[in-house]
N, C-alpha and C. Protein backbone atom coordinates (compact mmCIF):
# COMPACT_ATOMS: atom_id res chain seq x y z
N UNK A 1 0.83 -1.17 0.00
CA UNK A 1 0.00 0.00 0.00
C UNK A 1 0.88 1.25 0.00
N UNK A 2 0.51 2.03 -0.75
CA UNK A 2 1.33 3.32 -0.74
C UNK A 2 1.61 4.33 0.19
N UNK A 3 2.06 5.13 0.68
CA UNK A 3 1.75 6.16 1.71
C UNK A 3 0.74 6.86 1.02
N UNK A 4 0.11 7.86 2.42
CA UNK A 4 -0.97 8.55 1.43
C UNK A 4 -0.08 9.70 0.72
N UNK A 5 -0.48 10.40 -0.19
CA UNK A 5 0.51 11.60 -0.43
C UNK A 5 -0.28 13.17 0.11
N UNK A 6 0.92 13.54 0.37
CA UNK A 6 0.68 15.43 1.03
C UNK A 6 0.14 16.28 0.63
N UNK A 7 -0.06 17.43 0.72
CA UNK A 7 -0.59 18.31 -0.38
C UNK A 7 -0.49 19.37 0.72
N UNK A 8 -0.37 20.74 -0.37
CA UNK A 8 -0.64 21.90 0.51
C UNK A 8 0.96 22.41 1.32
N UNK A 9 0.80 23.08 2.57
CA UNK A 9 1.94 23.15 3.46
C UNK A 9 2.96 21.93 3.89
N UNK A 10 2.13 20.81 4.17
CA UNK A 10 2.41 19.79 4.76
C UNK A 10 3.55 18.85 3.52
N UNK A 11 3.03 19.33 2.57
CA UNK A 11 3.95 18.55 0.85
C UNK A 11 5.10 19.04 0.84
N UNK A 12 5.01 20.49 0.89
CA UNK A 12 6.06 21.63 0.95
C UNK A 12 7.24 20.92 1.86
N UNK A 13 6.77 21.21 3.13
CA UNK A 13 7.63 20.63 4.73
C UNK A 13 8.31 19.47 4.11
N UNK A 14 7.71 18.44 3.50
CA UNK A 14 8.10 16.83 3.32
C UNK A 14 9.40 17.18 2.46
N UNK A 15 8.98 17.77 1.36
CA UNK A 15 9.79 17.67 0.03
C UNK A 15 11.19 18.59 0.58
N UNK A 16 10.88 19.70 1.71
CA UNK A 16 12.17 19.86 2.33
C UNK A 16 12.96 19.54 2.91
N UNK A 17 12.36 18.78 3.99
CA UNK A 17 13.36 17.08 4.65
C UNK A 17 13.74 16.42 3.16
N UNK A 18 13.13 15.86 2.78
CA UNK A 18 13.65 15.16 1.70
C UNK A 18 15.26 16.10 1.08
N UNK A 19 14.53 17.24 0.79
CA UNK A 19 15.79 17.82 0.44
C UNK A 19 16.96 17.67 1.05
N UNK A 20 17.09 18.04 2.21
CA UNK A 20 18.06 18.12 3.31
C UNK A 20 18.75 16.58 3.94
N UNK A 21 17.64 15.63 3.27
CA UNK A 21 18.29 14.84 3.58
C UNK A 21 19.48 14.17 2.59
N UNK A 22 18.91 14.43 1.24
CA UNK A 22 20.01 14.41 0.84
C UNK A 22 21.06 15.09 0.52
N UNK A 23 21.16 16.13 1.11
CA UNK A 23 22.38 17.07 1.00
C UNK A 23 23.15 16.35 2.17
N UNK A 24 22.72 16.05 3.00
CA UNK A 24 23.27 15.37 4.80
C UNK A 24 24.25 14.06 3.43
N UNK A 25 22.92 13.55 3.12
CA UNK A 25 23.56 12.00 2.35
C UNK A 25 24.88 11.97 1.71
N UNK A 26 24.67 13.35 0.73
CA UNK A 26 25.69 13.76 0.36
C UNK A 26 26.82 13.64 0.82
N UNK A 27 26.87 14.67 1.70
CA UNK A 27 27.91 15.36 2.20
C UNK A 27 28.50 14.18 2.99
N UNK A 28 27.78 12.88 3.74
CA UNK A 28 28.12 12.39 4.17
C UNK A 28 29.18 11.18 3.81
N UNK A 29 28.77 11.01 2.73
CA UNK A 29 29.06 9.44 1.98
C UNK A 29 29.88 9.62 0.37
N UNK A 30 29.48 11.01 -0.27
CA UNK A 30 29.78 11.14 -1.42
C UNK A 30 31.57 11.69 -1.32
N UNK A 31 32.19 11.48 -1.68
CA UNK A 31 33.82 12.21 -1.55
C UNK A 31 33.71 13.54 -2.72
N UNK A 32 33.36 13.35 -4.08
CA UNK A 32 33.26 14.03 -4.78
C UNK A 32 32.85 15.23 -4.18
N UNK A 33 31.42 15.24 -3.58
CA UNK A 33 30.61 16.46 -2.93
C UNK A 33 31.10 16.72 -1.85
N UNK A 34 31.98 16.10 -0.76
CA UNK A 34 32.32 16.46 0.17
C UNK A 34 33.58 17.59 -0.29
N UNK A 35 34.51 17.05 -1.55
CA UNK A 35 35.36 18.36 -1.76
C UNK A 35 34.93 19.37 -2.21
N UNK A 36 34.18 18.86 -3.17
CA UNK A 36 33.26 20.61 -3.64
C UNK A 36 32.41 21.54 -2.85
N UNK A 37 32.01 20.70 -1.75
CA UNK A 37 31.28 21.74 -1.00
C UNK A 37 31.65 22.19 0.40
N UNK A 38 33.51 21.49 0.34
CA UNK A 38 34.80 22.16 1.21
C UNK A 38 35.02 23.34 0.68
N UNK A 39 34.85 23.09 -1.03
CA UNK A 39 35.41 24.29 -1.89
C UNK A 39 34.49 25.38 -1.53
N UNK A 40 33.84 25.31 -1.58
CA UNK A 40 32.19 26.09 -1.91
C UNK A 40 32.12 27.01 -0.44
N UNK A 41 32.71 26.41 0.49
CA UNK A 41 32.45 26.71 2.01
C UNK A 41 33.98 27.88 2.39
N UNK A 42 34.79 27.75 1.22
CA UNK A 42 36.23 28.88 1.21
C UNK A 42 35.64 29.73 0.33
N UNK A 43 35.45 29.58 -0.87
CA UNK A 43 35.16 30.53 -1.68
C UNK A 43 33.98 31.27 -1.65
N UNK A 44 32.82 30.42 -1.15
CA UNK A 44 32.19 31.70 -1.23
C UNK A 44 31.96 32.53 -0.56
N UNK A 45 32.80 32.90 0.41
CA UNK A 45 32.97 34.09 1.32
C UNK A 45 34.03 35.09 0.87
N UNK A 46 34.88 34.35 0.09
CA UNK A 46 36.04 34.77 -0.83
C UNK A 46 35.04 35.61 -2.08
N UNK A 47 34.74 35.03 -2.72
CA UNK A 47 33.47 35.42 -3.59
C UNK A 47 32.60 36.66 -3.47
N UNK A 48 32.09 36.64 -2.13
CA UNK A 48 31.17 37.60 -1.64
C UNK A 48 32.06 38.74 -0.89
N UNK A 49 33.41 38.89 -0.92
CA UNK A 49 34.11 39.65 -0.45
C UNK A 49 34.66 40.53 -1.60
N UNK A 50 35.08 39.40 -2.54
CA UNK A 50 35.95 40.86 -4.00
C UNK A 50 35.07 40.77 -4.92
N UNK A 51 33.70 40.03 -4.55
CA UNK A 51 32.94 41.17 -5.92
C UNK A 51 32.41 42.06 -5.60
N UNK A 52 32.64 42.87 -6.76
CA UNK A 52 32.59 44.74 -6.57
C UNK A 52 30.94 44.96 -6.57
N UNK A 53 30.69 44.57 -7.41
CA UNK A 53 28.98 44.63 -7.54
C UNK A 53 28.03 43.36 -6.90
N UNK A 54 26.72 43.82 -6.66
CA UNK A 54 25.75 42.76 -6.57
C UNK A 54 26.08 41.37 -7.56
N UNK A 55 26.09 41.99 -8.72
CA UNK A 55 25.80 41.15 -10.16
C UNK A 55 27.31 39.97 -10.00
N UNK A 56 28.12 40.98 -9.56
CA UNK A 56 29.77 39.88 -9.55
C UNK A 56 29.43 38.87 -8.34
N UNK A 57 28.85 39.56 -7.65
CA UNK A 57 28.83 38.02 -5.70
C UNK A 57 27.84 37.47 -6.66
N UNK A 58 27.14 37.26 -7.03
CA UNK A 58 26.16 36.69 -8.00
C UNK A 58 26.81 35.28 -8.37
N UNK A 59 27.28 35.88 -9.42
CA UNK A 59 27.72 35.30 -10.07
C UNK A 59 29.07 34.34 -9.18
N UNK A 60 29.69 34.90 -9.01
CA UNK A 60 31.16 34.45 -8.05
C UNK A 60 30.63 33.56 -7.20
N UNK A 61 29.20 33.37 -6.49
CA UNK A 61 28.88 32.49 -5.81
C UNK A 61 27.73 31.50 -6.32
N UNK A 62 27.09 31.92 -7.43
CA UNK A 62 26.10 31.41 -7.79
C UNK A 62 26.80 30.06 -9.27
N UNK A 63 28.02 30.46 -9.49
CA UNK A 63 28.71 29.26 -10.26
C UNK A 63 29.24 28.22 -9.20
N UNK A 64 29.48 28.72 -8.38
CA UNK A 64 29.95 27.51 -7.28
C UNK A 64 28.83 26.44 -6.86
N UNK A 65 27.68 27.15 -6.61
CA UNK A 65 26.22 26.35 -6.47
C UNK A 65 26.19 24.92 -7.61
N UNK A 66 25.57 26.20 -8.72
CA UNK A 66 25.77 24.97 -9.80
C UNK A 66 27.04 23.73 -9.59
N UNK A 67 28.20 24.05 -9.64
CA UNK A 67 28.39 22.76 -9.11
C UNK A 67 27.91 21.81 -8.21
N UNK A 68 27.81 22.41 -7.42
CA UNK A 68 27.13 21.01 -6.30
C UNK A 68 25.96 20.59 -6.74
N UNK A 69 24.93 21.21 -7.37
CA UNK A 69 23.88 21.10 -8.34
C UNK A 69 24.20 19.97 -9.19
N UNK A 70 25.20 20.36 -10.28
CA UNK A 70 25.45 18.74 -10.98
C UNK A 70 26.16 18.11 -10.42
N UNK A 71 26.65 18.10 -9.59
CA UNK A 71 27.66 16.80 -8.72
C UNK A 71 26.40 16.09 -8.00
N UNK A 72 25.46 16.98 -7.25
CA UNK A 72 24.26 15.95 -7.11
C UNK A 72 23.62 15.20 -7.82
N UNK A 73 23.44 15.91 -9.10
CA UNK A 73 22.56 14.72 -10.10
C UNK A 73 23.10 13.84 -10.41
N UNK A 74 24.82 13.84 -10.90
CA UNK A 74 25.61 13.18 -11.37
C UNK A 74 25.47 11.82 -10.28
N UNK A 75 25.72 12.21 -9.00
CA UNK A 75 25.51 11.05 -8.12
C UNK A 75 24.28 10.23 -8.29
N UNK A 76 23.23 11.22 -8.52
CA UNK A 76 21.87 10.35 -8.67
C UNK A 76 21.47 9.20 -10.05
N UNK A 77 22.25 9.74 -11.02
CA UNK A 77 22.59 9.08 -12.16
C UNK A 77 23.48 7.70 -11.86
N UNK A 78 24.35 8.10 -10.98
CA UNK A 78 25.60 6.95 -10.82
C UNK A 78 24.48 5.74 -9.99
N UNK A 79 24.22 6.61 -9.19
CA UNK A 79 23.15 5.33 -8.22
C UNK A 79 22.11 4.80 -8.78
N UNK A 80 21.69 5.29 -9.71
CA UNK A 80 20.29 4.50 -10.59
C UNK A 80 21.19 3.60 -11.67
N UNK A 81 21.85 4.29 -12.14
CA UNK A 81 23.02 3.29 -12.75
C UNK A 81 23.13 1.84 -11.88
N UNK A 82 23.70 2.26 -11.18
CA UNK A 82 24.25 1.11 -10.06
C UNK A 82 23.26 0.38 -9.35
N UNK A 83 22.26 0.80 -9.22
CA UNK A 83 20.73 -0.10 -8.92
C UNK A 83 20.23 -1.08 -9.62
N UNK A 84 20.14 -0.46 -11.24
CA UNK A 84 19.78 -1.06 -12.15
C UNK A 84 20.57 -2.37 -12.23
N UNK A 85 22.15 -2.10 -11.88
CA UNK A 85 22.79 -3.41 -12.16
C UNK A 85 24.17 -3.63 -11.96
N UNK A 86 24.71 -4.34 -11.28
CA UNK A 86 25.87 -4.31 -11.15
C UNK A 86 27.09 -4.46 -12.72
N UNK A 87 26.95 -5.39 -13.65
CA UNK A 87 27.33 -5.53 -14.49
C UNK A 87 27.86 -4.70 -15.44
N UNK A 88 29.01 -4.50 -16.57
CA UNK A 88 29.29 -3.63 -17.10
C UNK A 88 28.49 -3.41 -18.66
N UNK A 89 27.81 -2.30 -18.34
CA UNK A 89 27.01 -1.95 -19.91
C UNK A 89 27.91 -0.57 -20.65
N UNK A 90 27.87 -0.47 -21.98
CA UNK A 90 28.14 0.33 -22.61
C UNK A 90 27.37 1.61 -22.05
N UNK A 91 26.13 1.29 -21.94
CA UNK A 91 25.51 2.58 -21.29
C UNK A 91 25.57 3.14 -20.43
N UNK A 92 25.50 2.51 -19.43
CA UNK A 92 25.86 2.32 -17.74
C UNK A 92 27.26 3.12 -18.16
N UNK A 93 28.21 2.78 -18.88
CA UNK A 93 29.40 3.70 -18.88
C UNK A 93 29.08 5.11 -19.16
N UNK A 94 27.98 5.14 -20.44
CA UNK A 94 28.20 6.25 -21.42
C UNK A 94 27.48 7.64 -20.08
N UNK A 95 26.54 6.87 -19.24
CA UNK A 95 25.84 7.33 -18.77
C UNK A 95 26.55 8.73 -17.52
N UNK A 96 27.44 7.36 -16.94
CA UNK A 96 28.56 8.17 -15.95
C UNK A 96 29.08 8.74 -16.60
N UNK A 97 29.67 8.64 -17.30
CA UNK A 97 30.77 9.39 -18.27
C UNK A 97 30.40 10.42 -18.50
N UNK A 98 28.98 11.13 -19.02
CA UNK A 98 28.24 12.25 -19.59
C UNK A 98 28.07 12.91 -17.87
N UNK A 99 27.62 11.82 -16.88
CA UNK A 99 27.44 13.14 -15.60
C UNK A 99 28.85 13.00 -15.60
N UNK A 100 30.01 12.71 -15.57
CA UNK A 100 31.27 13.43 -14.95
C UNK A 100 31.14 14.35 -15.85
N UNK A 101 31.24 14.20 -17.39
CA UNK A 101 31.44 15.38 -18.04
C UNK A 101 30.65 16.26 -17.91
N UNK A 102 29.80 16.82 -17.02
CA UNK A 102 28.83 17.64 -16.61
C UNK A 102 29.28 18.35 -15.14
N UNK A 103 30.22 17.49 -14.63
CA UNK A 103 30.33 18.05 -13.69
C UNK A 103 31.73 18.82 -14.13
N UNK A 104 32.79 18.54 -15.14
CA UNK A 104 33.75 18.91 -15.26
C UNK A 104 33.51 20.11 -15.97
N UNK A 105 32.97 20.42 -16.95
CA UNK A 105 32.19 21.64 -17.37
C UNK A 105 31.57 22.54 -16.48
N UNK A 106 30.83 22.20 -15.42
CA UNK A 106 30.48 23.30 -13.96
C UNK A 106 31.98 23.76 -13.54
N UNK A 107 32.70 23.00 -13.57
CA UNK A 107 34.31 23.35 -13.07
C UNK A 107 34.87 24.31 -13.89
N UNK A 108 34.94 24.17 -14.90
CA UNK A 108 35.36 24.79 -16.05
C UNK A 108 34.47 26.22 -15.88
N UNK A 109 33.48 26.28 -15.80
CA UNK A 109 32.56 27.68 -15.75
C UNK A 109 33.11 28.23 -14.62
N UNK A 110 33.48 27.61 -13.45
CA UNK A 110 34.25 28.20 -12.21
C UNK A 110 35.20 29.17 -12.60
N UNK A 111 36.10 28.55 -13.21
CA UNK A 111 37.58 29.11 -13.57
C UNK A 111 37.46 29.99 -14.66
N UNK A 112 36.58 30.16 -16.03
CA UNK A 112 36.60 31.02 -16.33
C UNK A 112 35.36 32.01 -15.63
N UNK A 113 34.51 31.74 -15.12
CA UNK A 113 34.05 33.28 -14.46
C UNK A 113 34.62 33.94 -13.52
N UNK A 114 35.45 33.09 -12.39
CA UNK A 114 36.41 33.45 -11.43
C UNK A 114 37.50 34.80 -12.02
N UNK A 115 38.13 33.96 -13.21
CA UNK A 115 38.99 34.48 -13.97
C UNK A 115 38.55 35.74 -14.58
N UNK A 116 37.52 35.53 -15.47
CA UNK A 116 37.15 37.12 -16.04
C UNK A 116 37.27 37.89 -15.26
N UNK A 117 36.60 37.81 -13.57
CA UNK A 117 35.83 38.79 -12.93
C UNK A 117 36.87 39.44 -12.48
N UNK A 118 37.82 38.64 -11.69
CA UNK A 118 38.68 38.88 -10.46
C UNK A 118 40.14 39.08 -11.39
N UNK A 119 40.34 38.77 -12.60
CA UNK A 119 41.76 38.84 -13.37
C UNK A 119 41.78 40.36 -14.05
C-alpha cells in the first residue's frame, strides 16, 4: 500500500526534509561532494568579499552552487546506474561518463568566471 501523499503546506515541509536529507547523504558518503562543498564553504565568502557589484557576488557564488547542483545529479545518475545493475554496460558507462562530463564543465565555468571577474 502506498503512503498517502501530502498536499498543501504539509507537501512543501516533506519535500524539504527530503531535500536536506540528501544534501546530509551527500555530504556524508559522497567524496566528490564532500570536496566541492569544502570548496564552496572557502570561496564563497572569498566570492562575496571581491565582488565589486551585486551582479559579480552573483555570479562568483552562484557558479559555485551549480556545481554542487550537478555533482548531485551526477551522483543520482551513478546510483540508478548502479541499482539497475551491477554488471558492465556500454551505457551504464556512457551514462557516468556524460554526468562526470557535466560536472567537469560546472568546473570549467568556475575558472573562467572566477577568472574574467577577479583577473
Amino acid at each position: 500500500m502506498l503512503p498517502e501523499r501530502k498536499t498543501g503546506v504539509a507537501r512543501v515541509i516533506a519535500a524539504a526534509g527530503y531535500s536536506l536529507s540528501g544534501l546530509i547523504l551527500a555530504i556524508r558518503s559522497e567524496e566528490a561532494f564532500k570536496q566541492e562543498f569544502a570548496l564552496f564553504l572557502v570561496l564563497a565568502p572569498i566570492g562575496l568579499w571581491l565582488g565589486d557589484s551585486s551582479v559579480e557576488k552573483i555570479l562568483l557564488v552562484g557558479v559555485l552552487v551549480i556545481v554542487l547542483i550537478v555533482e548531485l545529479l551526477n551522483t543520482a545518475v551513478e546510483a540508478v546506474v548502479d541499482r539497475v545493475s551491477s554488471d558492465f554496460h556500454e551505457l551504464s558507462r556512457q551514462a557516468k561518463d556524460l554526468g562526470s562530463a557535466a560536472v567537469f564543465l560546472s568546473l570549467g565555468l568556475v575558472v573562467f568566471t572566477w577568472s574574467l571577474i577577479l583577473l
